[in-house]
Protein backbone atom coordinates (compact mmCIF):
# COMPACT_ATOMS: atom_id res chain seq x y z
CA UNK A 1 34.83 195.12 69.77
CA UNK A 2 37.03 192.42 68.41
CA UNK A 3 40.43 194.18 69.31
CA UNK A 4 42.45 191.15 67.99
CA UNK A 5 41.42 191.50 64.60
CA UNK A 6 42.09 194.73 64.66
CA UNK A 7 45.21 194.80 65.99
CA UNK A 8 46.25 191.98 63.19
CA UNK A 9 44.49 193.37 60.55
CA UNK A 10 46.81 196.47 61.12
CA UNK A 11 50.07 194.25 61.53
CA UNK A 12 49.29 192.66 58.26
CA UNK A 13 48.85 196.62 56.80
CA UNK A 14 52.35 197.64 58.42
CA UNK A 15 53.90 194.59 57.06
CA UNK A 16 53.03 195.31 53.75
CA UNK A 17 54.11 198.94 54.10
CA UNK A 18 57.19 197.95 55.35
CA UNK A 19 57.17 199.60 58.31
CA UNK A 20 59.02 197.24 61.30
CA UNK A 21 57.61 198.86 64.32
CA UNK A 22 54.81 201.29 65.22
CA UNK A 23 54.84 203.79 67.95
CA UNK A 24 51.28 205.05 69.64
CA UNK A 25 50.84 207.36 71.77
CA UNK A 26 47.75 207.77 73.67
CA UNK A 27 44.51 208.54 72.01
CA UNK A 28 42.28 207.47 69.02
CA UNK A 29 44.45 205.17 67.69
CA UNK A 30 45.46 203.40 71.30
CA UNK A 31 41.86 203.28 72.33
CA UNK A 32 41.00 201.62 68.38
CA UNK A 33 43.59 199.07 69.56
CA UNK A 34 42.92 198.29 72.99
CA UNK A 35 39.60 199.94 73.92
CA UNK A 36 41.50 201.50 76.62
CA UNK A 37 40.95 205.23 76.95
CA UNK A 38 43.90 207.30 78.42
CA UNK A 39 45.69 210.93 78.23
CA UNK A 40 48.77 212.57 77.48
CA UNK A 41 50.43 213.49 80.54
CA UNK A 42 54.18 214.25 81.72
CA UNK A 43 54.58 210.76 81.76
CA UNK A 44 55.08 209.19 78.71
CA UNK A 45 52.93 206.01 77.31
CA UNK A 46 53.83 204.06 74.58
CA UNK A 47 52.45 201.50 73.06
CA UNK A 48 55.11 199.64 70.21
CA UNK A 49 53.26 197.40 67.74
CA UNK A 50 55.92 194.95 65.54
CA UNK A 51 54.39 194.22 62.65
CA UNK A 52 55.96 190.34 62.75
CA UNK A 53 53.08 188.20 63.14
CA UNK A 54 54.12 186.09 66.60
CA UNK A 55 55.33 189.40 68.42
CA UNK A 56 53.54 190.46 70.98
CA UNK A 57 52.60 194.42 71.71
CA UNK A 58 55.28 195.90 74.26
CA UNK A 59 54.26 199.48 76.29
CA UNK A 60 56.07 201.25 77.68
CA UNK A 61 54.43 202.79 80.60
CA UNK A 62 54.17 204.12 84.33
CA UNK A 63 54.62 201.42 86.83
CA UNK A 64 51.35 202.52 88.25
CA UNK A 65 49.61 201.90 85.00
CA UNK A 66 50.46 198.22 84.51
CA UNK A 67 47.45 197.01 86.62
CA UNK A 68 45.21 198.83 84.66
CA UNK A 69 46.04 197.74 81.83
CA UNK A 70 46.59 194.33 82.65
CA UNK A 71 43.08 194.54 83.79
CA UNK A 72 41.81 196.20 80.48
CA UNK A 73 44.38 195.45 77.69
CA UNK A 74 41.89 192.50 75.52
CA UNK A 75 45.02 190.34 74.49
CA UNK A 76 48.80 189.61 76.22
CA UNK A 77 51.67 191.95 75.80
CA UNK A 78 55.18 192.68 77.59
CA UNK A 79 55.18 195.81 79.77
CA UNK A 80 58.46 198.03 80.26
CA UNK A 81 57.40 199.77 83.05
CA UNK A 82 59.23 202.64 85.30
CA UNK A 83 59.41 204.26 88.30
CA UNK A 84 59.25 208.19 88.74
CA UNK A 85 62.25 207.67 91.13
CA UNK A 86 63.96 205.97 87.96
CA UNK A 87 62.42 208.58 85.26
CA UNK A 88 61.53 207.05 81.35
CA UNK A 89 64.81 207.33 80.07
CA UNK A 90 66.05 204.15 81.37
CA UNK A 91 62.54 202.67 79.98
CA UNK A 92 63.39 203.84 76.52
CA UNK A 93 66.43 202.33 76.46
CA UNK A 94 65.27 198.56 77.45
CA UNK A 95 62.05 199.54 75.09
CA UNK A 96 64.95 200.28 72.07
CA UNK A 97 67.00 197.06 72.79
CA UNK A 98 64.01 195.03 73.46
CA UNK A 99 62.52 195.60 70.08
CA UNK A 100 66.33 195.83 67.92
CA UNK A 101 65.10 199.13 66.80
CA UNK A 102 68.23 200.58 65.18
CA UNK A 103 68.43 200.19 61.86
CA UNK A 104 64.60 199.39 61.70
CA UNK A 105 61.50 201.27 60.01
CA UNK A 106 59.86 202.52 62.61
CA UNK A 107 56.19 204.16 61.73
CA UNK A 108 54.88 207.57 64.10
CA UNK A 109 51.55 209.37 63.75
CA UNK A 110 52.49 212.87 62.61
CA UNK A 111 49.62 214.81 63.99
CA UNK A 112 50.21 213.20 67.88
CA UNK A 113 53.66 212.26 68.27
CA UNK A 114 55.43 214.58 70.45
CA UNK A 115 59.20 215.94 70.73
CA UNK A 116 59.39 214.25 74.25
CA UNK A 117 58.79 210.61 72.80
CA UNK A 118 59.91 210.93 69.47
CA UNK A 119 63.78 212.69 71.22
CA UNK A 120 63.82 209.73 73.37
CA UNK A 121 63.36 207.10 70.57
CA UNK A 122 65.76 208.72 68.02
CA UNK A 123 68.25 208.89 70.56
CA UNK A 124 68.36 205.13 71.19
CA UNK A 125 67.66 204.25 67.82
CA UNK A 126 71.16 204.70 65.47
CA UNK A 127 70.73 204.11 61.80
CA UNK A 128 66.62 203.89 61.87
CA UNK A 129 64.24 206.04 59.92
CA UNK A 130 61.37 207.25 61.28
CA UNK A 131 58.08 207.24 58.65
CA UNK A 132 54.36 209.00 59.44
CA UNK A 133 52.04 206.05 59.12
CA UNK A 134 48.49 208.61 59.56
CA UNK A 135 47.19 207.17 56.57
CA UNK A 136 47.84 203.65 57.07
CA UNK A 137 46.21 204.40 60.81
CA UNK A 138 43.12 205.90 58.93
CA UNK A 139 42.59 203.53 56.56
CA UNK A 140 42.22 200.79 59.55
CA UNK A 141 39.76 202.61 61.12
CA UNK A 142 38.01 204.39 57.97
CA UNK A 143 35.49 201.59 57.72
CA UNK A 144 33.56 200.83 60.75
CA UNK A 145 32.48 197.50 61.95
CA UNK A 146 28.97 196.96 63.67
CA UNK A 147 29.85 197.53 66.79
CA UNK A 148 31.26 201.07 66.19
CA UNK A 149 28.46 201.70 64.48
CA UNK A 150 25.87 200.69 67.20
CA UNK A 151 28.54 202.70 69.64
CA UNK A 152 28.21 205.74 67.11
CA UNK A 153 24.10 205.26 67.10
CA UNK A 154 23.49 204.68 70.76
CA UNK A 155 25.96 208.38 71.50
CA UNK A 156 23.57 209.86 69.01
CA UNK A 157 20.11 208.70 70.42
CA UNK A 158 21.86 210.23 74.11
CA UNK A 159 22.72 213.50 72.80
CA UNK A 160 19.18 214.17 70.49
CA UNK A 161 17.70 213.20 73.90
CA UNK A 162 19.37 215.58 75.52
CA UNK A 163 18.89 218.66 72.94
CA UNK A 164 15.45 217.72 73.07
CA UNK A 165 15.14 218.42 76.71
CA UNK A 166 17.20 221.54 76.46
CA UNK A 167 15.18 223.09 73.50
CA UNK A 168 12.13 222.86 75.90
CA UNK A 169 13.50 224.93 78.52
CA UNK A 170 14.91 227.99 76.15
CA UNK A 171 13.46 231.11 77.09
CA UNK A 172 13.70 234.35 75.58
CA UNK A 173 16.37 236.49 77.44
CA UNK A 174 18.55 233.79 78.33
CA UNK A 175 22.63 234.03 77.43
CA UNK A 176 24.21 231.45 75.23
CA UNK A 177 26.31 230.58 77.86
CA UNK A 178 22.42 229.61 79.86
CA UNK A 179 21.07 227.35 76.96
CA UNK A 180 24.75 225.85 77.19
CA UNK A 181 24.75 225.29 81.11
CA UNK A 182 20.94 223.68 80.37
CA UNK A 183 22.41 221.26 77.39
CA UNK A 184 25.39 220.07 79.72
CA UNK A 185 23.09 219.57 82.92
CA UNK A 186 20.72 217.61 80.23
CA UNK A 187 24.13 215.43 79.01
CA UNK A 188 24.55 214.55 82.38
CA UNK A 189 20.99 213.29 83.28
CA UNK A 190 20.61 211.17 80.04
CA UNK A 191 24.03 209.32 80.15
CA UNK A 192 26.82 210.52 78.01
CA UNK A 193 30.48 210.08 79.31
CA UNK A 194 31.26 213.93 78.63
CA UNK A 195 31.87 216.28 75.70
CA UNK A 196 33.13 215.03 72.01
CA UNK A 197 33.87 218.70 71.60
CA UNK A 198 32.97 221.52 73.33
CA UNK A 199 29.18 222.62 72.26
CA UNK A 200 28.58 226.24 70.15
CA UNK A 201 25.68 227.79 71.33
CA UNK A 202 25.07 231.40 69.03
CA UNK A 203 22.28 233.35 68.55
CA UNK A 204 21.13 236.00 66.15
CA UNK A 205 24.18 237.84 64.29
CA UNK A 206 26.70 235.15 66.19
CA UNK A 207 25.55 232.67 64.87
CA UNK A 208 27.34 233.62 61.78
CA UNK A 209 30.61 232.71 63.41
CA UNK A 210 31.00 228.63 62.24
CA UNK A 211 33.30 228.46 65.30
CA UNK A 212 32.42 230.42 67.85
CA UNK A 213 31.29 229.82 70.85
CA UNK A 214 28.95 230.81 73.98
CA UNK A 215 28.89 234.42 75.08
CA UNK A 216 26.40 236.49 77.06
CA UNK A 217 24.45 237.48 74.42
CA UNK A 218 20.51 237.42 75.32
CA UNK A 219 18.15 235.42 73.24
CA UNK A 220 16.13 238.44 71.57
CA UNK A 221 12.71 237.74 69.28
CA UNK A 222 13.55 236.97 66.01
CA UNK A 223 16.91 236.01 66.73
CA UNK A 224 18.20 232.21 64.99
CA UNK A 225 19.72 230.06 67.38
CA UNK A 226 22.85 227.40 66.21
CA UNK A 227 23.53 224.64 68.61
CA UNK A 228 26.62 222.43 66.93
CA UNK A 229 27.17 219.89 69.60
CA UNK A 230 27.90 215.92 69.97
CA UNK A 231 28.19 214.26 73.76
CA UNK A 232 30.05 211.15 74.48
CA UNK A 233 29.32 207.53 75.28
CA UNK A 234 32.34 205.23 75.88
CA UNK A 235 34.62 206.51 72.75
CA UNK A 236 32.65 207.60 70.74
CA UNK A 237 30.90 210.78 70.12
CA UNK A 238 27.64 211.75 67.90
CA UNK A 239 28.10 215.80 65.91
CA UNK A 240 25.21 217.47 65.07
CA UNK A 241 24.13 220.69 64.47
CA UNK A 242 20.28 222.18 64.27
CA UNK A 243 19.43 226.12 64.14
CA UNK A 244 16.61 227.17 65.73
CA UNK A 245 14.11 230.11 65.44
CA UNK A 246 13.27 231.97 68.65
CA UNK A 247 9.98 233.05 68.10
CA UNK A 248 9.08 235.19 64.97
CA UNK A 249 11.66 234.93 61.86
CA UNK A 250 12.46 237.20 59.12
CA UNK A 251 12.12 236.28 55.69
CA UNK A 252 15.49 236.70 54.78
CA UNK A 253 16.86 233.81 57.59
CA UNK A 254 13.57 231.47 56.93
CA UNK A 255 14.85 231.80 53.41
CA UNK A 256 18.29 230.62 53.76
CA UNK A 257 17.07 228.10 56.27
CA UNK A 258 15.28 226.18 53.41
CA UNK A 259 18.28 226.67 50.92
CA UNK A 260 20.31 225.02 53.65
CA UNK A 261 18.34 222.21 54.10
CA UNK A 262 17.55 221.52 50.77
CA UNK A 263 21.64 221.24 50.44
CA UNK A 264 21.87 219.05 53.27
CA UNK A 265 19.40 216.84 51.82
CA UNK A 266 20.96 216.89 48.68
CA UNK A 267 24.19 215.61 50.42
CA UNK A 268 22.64 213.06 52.25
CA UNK A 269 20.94 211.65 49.04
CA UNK A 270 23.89 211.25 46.82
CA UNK A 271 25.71 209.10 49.31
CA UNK A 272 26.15 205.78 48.72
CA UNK A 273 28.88 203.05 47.52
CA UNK A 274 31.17 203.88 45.19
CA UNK A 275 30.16 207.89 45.24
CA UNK A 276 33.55 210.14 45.85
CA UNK A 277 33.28 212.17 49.00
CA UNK A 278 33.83 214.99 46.46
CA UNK A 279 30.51 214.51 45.16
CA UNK A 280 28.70 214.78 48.25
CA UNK A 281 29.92 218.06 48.79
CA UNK A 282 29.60 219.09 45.11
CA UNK A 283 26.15 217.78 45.53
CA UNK A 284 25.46 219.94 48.53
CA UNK A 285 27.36 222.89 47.69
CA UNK A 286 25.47 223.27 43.88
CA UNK A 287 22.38 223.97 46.26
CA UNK A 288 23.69 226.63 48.14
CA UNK A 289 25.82 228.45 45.13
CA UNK A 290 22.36 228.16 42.85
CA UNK A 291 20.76 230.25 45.05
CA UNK A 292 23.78 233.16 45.18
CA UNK A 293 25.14 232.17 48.49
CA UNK A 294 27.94 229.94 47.04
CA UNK A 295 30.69 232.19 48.73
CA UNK A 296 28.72 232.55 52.07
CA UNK A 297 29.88 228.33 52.90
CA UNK A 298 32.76 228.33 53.09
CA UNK A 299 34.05 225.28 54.93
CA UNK A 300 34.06 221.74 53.78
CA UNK A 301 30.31 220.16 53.51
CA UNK A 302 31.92 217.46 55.96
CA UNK A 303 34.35 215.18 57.68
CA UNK A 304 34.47 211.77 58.90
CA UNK A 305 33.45 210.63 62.64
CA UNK A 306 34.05 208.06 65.17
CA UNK A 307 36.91 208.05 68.09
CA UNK A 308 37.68 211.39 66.49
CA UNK A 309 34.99 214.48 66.14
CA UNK A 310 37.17 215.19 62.48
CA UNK A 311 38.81 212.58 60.59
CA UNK A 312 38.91 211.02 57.42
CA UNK A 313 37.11 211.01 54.99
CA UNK A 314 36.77 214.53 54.50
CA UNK A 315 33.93 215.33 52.33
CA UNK A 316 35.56 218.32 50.49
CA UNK A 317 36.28 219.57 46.72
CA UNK A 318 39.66 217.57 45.54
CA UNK A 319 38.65 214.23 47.63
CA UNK A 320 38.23 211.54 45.50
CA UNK A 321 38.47 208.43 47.75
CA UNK A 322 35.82 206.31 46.79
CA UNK A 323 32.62 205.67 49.58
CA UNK A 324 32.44 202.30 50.98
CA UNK A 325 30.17 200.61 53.38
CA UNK A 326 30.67 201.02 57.24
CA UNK A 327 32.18 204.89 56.27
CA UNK A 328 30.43 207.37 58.84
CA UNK A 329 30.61 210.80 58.22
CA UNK A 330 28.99 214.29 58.82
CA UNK A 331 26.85 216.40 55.76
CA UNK A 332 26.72 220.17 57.41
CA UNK A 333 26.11 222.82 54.95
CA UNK A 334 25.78 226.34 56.12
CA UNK A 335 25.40 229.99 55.12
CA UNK A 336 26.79 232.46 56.92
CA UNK A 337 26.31 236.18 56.61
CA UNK A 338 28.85 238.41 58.89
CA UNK A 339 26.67 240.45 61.75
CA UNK A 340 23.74 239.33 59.84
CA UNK A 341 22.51 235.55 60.55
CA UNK A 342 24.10 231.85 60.01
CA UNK A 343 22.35 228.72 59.73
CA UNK A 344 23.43 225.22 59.64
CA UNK A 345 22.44 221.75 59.80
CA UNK A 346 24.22 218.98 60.17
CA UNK A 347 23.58 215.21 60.18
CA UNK A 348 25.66 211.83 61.01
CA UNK A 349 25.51 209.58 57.92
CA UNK A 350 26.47 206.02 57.02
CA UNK A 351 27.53 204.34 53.83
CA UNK A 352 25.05 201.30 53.60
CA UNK A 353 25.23 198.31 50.86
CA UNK A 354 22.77 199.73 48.74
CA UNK A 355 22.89 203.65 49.88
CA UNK A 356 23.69 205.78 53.25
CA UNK A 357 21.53 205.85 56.39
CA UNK A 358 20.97 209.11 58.11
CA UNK A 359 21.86 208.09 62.31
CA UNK A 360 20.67 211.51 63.48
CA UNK A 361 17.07 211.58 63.22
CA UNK A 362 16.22 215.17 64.74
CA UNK A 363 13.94 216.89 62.89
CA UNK A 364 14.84 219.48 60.00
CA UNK A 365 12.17 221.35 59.20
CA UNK A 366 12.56 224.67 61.13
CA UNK A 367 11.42 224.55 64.69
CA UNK A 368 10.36 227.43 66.62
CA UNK A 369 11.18 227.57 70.06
């Protein structure tokens, strides 16, 4: 990953917004940065990006956190570190001064700044004003490069390994929560770092929950079984979703199994360059509502993925941003019919030059197990 480009490319982006300084937190946008993977915890972690071309990144950060990072971190910055015998408040202060804050732009993420940070900066920081910069954030990352993609491709191949091996071992009478234990042990043994999200394992009239997730309910005859799942490699995570039959099926869920994949094909054909992500879902959605299920999906057809399991772009009614190479996103149509039956499948796609690419390669036609 060429983390210096990136972390220009965005300086040149908050420079043209205006925006003076940015303030990240651990998580998506950190590890996009710096490739260095870390949590919230009660001690806060900062990482202060001036968009002025010659100034270096300054974080703010536990004093037992500077050798890692000096180890990791892929370019030089200055480190305000502290003590827990000192507490951050001191930190924040140098951090403000440091970096002439007041009276400066200064550019958050809205959905991950918290109170504790944000209190501490606005009370240094007289005269400043304090913008969301999400979308600026998003559009850095909204196009991937090759190696993302190739990070993206190589979590898939891990987790359709793992499903694989799973889907040989399901047995009528099992619980959810048995397939589920199987599927993690099967993570584990093929590689993946952990969990993108945690897996949903339903069967039969569950599976008609989009959300829900693994009970003791016993695998019966008949029954449909919906795995939506995506395991970890380094940062970043594959999401896919295939419903299985267990045994025997009735007509009625074999029928809206084929509906559903027709629509997911239909999504995954109309992507390319310069398609809105609007018409991928209309695309997929026309399927489903020409057969009289229209009101029975009833969540977006799909969302964007990479060091997030949801993020942009959303492929939903209303979203017209344009589709551009190196965009990698999700098409998962379903049907679901309460206490009844719910089916989806859902695939990893990317934009190409000439058309999209389909990175999950698990097979769609129904599979009985």
């Amino acid at each position: 990953m060429d983390y210096q480009a990136r972390l220009d490319g965005l300086k040149k982006r908050l420079a043209e917004q205006g925006i003076d300084v940015l303030a990240l937190l651990p998580g998506a946008n950190l590890i996009y940065l710096t490739g260095i993977i870390k949590e919230l915890s009660e001690r806060p972690l900062v990482f202060f990006l001036a968009s002025s071309r010659s100034a270096r990144p300054t974080v703010l950060l536990p004093h037992l956190e500077v050798e890692t990072f000096t180890a990791a971190l892929p370019y030089e910055v200055d480190f305000i570190p502290y003590t827990d015998e000192e507490g951050y408040a001191p930190a924040f202060a140098k951090a403000v001064k440091v970096l002439s804050l007041p009276g400066r732009t200064i550019g958050v993420e809205a959905r991950s700044m918290r109170l504790l940070e944000l209190r501490q900066i606005e009370r240094n920081t007289h005269g400043s004003t304090i913008v969301e910069v999400d979308e600026i954030l998003s559009q850095a990352r909204m196009r991937k490069d090759q190696d993302e993609i190739e990070a993206i491709r190589t979590a898939i191949k891990v987790s359709e390994q793992s499903l694989k091996a799973t889907c040989a071992q399901v047995k009528i009478g099992m619980t959810e929560r048995d397939v589920q234990m199987i599927l993690n042990m099967e993570m584990l043994k093929h590689g993946a770092d952990g969990h993108g999200f945690p897996p949903i394992v339903l069967s039969g009239p569950r599976a008609a929950l989009p959300h829900g997730s693994a009970g003791k309910r016993r695998l019966q005859e008949g029954d449909c079984l919906l795995i939506d799942y995506g395991f970890l490699v380094g940062a970043y995570s594959a999401d896919i979703t295939r419903t299985f039959s267990i045994g025997t099926s009735t007509p009625e869920w074999k029928e809206i199994y084929e509906i559903v994949k027709a629509a997911n094909e239909a999504g995954r054909e109309v992507a390319a360059p310069g398609v809105t992500a609007e018409q991928v879902d209309a695309a997929a959605r026309k399927v489903i509502e020409n057969a009289g299920y229209g009101k029975y999906f009833n969540h977006r057809t799909g969302h964007g993925l990479g060091l997030e399991i949801h993020e942009p772009p959303y492929i939903v009614a209303g979203n017209k941003i344009i589709l551009e190479p190196g965009m990698v996103f999700t098409v998962e149509p379903g049907i679901y019919l309460a206490d009844r039956v719910g089916v989806r499948i859902e695939d990893d796609v990317v934009i190409t030059q000439d058309g999209a690419e389909s990175l999950s390669t698990l097979p769609r036609e129904l599979t009985v197990l």
